[in-house]
C-alpha atoms as a PDB file:
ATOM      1  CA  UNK A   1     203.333-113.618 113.025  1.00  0.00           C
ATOM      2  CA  UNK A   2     201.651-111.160 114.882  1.00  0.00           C
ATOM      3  CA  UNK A   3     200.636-107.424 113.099  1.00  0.00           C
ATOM      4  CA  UNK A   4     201.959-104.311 114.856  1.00  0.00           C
ATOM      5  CA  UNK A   5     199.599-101.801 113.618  1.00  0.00           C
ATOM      6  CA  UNK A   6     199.765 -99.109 116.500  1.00  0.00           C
ATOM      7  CA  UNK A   7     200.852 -95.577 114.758  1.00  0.00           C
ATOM      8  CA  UNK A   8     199.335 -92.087 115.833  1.00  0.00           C
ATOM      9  CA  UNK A   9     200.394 -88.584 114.163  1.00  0.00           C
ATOM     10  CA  UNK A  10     200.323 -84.884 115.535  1.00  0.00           C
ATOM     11  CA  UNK A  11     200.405 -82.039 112.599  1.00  0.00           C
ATOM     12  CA  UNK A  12     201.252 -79.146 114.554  1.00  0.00           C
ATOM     13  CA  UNK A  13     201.538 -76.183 112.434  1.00  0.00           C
ATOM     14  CA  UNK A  14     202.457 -73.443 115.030  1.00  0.00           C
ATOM     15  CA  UNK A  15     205.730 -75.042 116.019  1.00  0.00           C
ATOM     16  CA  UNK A  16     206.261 -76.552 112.276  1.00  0.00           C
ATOM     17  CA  UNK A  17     206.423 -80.175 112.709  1.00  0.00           C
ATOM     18  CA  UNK A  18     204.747 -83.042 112.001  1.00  0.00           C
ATOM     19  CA  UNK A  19     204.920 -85.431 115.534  1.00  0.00           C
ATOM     20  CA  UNK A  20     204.241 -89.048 115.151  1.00  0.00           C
ATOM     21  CA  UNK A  21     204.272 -92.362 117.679  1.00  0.00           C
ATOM     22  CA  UNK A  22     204.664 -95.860 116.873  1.00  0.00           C
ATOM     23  CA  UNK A  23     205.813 -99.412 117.409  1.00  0.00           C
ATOM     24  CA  UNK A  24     204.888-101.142 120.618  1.00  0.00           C
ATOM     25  CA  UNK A  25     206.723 -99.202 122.865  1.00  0.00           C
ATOM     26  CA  UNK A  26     205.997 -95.917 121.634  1.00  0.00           C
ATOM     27  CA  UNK A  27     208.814 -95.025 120.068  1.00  0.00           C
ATOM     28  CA  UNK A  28     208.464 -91.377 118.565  1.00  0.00           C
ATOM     29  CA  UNK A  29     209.890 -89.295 116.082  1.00  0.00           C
ATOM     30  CA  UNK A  30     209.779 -85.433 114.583  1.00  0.00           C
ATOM     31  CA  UNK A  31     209.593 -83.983 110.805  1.00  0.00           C
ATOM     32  CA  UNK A  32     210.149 -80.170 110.414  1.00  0.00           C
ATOM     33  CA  UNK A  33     208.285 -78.704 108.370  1.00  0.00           C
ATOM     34  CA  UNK A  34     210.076 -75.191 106.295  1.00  0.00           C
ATOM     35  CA  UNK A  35     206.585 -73.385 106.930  1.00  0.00           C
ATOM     36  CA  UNK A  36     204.115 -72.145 109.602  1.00  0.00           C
ATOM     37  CA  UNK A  37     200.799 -74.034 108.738  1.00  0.00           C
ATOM     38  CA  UNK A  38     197.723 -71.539 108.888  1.00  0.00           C
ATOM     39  CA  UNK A  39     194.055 -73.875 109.540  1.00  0.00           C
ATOM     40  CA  UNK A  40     193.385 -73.806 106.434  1.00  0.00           C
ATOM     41  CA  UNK A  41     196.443 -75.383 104.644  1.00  0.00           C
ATOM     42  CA  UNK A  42     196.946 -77.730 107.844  1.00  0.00           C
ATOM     43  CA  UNK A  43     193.152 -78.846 106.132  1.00  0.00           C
ATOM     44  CA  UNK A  44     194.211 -78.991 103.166  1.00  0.00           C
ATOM     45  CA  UNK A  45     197.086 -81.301 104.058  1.00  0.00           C
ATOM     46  CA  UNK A  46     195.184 -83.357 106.300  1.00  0.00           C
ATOM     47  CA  UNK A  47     195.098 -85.951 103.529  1.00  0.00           C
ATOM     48  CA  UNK A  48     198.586 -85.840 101.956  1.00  0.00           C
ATOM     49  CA  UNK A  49     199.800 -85.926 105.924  1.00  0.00           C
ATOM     50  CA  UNK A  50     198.433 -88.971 107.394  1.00  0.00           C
ATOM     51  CA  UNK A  51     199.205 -90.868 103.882  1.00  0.00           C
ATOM     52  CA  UNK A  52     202.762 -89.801 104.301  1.00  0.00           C
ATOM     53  CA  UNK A  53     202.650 -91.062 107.918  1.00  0.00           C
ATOM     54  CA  UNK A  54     200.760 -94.273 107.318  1.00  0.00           C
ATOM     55  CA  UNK A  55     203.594 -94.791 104.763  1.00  0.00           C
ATOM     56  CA  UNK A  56     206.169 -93.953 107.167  1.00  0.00           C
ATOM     57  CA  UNK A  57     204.449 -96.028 109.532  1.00  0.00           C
ATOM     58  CA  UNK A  58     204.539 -99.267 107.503  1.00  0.00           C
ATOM     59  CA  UNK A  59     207.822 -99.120 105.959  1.00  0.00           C
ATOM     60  CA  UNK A  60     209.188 -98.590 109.944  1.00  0.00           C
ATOM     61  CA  UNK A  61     207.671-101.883 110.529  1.00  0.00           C
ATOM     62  CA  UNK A  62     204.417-100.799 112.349  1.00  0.00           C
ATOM     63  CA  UNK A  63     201.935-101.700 109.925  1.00  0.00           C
ATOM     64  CA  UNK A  64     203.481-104.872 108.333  1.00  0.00           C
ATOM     65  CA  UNK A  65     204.265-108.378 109.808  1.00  0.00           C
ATOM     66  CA  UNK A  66     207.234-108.603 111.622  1.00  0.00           C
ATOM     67  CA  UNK A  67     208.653-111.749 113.236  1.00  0.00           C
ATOM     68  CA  UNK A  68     208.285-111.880 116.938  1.00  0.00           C
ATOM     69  CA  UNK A  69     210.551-113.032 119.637  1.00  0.00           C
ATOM     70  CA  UNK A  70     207.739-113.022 122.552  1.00  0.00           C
ATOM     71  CA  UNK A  71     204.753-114.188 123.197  1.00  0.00           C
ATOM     72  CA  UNK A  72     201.873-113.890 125.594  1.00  0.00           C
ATOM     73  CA  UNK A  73     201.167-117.125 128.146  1.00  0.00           C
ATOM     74  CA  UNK A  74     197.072-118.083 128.090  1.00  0.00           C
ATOM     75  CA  UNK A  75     195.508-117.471 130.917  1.00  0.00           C
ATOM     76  CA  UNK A  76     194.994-120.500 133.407  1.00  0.00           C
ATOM     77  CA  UNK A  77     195.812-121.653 136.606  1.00  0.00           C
ATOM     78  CA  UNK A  78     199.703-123.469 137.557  1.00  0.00           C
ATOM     79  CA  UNK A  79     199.938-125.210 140.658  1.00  0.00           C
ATOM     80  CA  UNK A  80     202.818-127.677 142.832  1.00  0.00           C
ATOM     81  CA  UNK A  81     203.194-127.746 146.369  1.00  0.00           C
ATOM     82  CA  UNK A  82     203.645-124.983 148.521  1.00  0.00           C
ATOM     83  CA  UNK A  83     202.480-122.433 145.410  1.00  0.00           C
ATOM     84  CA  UNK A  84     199.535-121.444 143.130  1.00  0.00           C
ATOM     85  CA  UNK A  85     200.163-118.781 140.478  1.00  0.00           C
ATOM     86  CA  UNK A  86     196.849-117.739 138.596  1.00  0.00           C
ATOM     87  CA  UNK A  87     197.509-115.883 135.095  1.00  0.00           C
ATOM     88  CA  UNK A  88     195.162-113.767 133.643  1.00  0.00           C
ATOM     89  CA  UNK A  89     194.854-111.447 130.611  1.00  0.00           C
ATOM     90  CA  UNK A  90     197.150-108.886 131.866  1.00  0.00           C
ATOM     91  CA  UNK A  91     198.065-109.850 135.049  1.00  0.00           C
ATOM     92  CA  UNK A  92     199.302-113.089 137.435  1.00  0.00           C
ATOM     93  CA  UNK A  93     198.862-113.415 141.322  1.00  0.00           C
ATOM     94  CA  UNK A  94     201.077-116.277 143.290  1.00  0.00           C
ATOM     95  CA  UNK A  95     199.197-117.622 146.292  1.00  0.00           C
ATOM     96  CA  UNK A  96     202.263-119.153 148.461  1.00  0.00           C
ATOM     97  CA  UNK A  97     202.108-121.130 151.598  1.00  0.00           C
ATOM     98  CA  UNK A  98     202.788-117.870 154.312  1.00  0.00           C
ATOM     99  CA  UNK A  99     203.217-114.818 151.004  1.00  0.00           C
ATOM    100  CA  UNK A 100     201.485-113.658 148.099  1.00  0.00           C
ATOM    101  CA  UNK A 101     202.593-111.528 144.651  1.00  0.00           C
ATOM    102  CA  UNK A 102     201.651-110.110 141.843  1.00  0.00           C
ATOM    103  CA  UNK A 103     202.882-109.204 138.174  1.00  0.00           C
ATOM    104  CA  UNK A 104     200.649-106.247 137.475  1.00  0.00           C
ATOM    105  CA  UNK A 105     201.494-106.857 133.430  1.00  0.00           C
ATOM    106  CA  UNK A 106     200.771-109.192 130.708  1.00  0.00           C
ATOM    107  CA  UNK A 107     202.966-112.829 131.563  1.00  0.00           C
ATOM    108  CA  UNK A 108     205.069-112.426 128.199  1.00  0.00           C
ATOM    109  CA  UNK A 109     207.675-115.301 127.369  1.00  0.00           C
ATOM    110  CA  UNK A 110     210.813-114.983 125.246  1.00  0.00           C
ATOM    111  CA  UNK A 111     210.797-117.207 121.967  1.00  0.00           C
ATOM    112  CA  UNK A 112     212.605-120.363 123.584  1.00  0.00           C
ATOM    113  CA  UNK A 113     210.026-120.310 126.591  1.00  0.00           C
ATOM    114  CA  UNK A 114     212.436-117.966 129.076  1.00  0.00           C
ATOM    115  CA  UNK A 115     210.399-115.244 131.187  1.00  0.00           C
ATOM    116  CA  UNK A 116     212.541-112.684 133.468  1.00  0.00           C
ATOM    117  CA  UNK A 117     209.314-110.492 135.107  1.00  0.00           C
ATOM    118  CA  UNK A 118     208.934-108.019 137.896  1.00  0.00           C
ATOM    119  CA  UNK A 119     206.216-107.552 140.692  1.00  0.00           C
ATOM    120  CA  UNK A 120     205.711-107.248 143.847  1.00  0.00           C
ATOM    121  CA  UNK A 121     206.254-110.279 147.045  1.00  0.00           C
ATOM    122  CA  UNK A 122     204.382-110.046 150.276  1.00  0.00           C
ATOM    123  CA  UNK A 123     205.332-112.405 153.666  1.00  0.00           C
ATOM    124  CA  UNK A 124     202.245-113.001 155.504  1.00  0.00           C
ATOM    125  CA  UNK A 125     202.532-113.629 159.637  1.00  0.00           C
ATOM    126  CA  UNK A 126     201.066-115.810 161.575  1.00  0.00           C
ATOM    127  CA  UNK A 127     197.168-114.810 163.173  1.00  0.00           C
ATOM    128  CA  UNK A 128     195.897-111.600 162.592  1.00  0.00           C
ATOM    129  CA  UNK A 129     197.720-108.382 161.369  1.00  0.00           C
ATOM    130  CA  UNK A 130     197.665-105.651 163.741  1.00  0.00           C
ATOM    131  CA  UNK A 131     196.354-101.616 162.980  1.00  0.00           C
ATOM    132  CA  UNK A 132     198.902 -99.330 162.000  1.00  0.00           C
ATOM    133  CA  UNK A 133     201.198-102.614 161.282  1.00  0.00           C
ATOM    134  CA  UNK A 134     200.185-103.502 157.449  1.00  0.00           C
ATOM    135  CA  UNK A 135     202.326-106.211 155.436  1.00  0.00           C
ATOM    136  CA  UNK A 136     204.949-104.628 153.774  1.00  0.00           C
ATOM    137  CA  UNK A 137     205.021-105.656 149.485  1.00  0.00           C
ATOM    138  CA  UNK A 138     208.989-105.814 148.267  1.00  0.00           C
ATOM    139  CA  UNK A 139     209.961-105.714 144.568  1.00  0.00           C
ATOM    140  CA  UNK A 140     210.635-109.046 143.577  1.00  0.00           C
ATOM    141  CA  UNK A 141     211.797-111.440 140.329  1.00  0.00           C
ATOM    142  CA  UNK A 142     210.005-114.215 138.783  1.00  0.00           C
ATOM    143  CA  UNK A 143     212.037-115.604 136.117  1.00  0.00           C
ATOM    144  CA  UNK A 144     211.756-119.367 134.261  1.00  0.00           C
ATOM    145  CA  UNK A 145     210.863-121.085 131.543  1.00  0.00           C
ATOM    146  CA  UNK A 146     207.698-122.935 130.097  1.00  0.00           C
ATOM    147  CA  UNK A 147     207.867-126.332 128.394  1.00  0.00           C
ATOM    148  CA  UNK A 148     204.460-127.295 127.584  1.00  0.00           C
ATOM    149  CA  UNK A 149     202.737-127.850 130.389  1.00  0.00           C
ATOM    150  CA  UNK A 150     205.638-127.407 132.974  1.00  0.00           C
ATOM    151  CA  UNK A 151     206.743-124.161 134.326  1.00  0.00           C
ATOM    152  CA  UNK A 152     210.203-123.718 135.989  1.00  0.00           C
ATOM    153  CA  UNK A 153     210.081-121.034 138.484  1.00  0.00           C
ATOM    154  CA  UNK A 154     212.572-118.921 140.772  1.00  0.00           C
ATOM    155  CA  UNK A 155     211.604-116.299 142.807  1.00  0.00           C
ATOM    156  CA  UNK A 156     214.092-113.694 144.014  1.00  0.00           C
ATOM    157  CA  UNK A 157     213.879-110.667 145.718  1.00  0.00           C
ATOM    158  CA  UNK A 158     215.135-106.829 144.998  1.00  0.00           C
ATOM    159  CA  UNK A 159     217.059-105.392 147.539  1.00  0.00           C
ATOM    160  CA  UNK A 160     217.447-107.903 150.159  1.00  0.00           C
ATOM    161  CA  UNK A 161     220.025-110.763 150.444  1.00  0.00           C
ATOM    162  CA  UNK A 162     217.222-113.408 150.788  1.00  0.00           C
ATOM    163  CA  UNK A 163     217.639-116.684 149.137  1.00  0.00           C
ATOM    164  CA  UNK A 164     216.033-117.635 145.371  1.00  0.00           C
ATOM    165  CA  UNK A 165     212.710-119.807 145.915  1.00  0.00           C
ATOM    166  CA  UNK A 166     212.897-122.914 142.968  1.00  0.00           C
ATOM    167  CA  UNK A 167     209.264-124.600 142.071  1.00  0.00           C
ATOM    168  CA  UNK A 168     208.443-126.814 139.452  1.00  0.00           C
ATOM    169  CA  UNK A 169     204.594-126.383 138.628  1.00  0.00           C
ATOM    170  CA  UNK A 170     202.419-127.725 136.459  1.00  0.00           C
ATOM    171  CA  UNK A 171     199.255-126.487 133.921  1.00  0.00           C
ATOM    172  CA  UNK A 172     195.500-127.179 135.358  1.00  0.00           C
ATOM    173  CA  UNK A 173     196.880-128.375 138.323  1.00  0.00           C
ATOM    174  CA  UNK A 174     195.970-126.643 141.617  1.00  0.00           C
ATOM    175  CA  UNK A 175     198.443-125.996 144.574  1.00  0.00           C
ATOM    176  CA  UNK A 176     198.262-127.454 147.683  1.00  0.00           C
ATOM    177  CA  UNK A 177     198.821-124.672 149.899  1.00  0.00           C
ATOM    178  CA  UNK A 178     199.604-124.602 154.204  1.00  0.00           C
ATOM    179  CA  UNK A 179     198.605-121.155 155.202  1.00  0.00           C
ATOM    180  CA  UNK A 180     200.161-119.473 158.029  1.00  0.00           C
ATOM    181  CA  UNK A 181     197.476-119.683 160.897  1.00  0.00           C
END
């Protein structure tokens, strides 16, 4: 089980609160304080403060085990015909046969292998791209699932009526890919 252990306070005597931040997402939240902290109590308190928040902190489940529904795919290379996807620590690039994407975050699966993950999809023409005529990225969804050394992917993208892409690729393998020329 993995250890959440991200937790960060803000004593802030002029508006009489006591700010803190924690969990994975950030999630925040405020204590009032019934007094206006001068420099030297907020000192003074210092101590009693962040042991009230570390407690706070660990009984709100940052600071203790808690079981985890996702998990992080290793970085390595997936390949099949017509695609080769590339994950790395906190990112994965797809290298398709006239495209190329991007997830610009960590590839994190759901607990039964599932992924549902948004970047970025980019058609590539034929010979050389002109000035002043760049390729134009769209939003796009890669979704699957992992079972051991097989990935199930679909590719869809946002905002468009364009068909879902289906590959089947495989761990350590590389992809054979035909480039647009």
């Amino acid at each position: 089980m993995p250890v959440r252990s991200n937790c960060t306070f803000i004593l802030d005597g002029a508006n009489r609160n006591l700010n803190f931040r924690y969990g994975r997402f950030g999630k925040s939240a405020t204590l009032d304080l019934p007094f206006r902290l001068t420099l030297t109590s907020a000192i003074s308190l210092l101590p009693i403060a962040f042991a009230g928040v570390s407690s706070v902190c660990a009984v709100i489940g940052t600071g203790i085990q808690v079981p985890s529904n996702e998990r992080k795919l290793a970085s390595g290379l997936w390949g099949t015909d017509h695609l080769s996807l590339e994950i790395f620590e906190a990112r994965a690039e797809f290298e398709f046969d006239c495209a190329h994407g991007s997830i610009d975050s960590p590839f994190i699966l759901e607990s039964d292998g599932s992924f549902k993950l948004k970047g970025t999809y980019t058609r590539e023409t034929h010979g050389p791209i002109r000035v002043g005529n760049p390729l134009q990225s769209r939003q796009a969804e890669y979704f699957g699932h992992v079972d051991g050394n097989n990935m199930r992917l679909s590719v869809r993208l946002i905002g468009g009526n364009d068909e879902v892409e289906n590959y089947l690729l495989q761990l350590g393998k590389q992809g054979r890919i035909w480039k647009c020329k």
